[in-house]
Protein backbone atom coordinates (compact mmCIF):
# COMPACT_ATOMS: atom_id res chain seq x y z
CA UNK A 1 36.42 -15.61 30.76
CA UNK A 2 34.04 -13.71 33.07
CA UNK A 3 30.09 -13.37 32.26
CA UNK A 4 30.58 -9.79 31.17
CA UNK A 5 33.10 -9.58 28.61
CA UNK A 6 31.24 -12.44 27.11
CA UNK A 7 28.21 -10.39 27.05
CA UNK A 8 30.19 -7.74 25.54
CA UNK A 9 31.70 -9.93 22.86
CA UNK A 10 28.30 -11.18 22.00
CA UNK A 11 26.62 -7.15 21.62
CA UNK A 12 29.74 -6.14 19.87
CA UNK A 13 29.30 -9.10 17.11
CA UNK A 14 25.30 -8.95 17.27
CA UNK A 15 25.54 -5.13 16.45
CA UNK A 16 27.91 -5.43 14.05
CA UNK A 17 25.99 -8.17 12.03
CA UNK A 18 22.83 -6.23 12.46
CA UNK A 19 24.96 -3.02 10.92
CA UNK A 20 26.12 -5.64 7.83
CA UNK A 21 22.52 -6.99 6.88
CA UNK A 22 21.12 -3.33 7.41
CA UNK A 23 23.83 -2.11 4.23
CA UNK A 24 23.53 -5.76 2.50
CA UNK A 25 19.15 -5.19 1.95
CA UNK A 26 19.72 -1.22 1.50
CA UNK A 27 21.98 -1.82 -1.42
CA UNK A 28 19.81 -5.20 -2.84
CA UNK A 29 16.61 -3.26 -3.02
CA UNK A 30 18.20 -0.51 -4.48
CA UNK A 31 19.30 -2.80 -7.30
CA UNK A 32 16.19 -4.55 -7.86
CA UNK A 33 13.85 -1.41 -6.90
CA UNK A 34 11.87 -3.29 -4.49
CA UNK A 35 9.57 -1.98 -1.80
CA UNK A 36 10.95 -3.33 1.44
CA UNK A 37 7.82 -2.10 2.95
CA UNK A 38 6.62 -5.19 5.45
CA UNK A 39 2.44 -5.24 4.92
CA UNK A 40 1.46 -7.42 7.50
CA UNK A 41 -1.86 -5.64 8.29
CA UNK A 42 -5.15 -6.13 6.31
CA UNK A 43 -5.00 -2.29 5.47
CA UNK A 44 -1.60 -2.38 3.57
CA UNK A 45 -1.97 -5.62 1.77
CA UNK A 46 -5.15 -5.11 -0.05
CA UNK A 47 -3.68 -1.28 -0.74
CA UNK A 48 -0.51 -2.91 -1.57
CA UNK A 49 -2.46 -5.62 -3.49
CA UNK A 50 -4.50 -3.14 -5.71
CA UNK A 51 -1.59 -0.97 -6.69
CA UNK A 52 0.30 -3.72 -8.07
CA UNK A 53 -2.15 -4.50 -10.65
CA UNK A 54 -2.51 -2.02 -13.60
CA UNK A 55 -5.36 0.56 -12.76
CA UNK A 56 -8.54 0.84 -15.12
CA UNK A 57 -11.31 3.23 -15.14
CA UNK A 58 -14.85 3.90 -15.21
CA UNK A 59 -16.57 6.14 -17.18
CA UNK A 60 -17.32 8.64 -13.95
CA UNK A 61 -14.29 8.53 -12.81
CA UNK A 62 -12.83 9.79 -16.30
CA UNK A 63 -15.26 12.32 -16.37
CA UNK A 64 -14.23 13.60 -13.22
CA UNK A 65 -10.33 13.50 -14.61
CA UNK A 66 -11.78 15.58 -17.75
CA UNK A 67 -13.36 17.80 -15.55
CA UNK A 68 -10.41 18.44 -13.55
CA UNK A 69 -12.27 17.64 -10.11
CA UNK A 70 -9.75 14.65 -10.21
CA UNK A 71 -6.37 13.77 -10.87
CA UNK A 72 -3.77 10.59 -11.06
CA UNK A 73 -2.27 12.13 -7.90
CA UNK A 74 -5.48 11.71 -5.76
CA UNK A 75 -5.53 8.51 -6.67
CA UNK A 76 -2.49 7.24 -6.01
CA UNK A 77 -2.93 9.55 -2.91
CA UNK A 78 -5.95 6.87 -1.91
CA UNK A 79 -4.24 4.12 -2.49
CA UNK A 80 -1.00 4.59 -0.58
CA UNK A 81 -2.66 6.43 2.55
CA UNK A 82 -6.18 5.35 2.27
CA UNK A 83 -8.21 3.60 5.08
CA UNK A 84 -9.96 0.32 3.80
CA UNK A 85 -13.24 0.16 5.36
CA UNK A 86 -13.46 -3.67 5.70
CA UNK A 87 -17.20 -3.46 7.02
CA UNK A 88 -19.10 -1.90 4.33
CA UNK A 89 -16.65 -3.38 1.73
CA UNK A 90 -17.75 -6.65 -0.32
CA UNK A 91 -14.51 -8.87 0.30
CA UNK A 92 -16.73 -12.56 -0.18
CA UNK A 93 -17.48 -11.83 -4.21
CA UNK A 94 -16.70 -13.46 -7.11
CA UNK A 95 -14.36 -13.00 -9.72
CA UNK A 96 -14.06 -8.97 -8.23
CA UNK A 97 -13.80 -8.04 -5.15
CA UNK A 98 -15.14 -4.57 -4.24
CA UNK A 99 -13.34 -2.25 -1.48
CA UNK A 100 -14.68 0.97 -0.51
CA UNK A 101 -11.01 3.36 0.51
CA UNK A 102 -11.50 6.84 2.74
CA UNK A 103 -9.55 9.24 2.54
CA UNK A 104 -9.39 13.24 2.26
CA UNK A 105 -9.35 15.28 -0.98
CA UNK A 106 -8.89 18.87 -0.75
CA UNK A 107 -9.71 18.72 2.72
CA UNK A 108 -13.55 16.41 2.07
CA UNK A 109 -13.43 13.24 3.61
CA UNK A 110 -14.40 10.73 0.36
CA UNK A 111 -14.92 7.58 -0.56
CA UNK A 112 -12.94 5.44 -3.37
CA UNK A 113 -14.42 2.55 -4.50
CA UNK A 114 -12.26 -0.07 -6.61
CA UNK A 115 -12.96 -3.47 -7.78
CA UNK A 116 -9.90 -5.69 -7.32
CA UNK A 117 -9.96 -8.49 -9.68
CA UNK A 118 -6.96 -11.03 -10.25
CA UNK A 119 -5.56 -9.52 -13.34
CA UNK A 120 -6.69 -5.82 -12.76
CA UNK A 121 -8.03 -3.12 -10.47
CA UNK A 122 -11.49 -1.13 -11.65
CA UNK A 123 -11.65 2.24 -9.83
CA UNK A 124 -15.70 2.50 -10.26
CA UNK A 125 -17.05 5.01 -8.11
CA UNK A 126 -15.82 8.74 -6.01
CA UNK A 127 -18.08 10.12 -3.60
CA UNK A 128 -18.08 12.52 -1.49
């Protein structure tokens, strides 16, 4: 058997495998309603991190939802498509560790800042 029709052989079963495990995960994380999102960069995972742990907040921040400056959807706006800025964020602390998130609200570029913790996630501060 010639070079190339093993070569084909090979494609053909590597494809169709591929195909298989493509419909095999679609249909498993439909079942289980996981996020087959892969977070392998710093960004995601502390995003991903801090919206897996139930949300609390501050007094100024539910002053701004009572005031209807804010809402839920900003929020979870920040958190999903947010930019952590690592720099000015304190990542070293202990128990809490406090990440400042940019993003744009109505078109203003503001700040976020949340306290991760191990059982929960503070959202303490907006600015402008």
């Amino acid at each position: 058997m010639g070079f190339i029709k093993r070569l084909g052989y090979f494609v053909f079963g590597l494809s169709l495998g591929i195909i298989c495990l493509t419909f095999f995960f679609k249909k498993k994380s439909d079942e289980t309603g996981a996020d087959l999102s892969f977070c392998y960069l710093p960004n995601c995972r502390t995003l991903k991190d801090i919206r897996s742990k139930p949300l609390h907040y501050s007094k100024e921040i539910s002053s701004l939802f009572e005031a209807k400056k804010l809402d839920t959807l900003d929020i979870s706006d920040f958190l999903r498509n947010g930019d952590v800025d690592f720099s000015n964020s304190d990542t070293k602390s202990n128990p809490c560790k406090t990440y400042l998130i940019e993003n744009k609200i109505n078109g203003k570029q503001a700040v976020l800042t949340v306290k991760n913790c191990k059982d929960k996630a503070q959202i303490t501060k907006l600015t402008y």
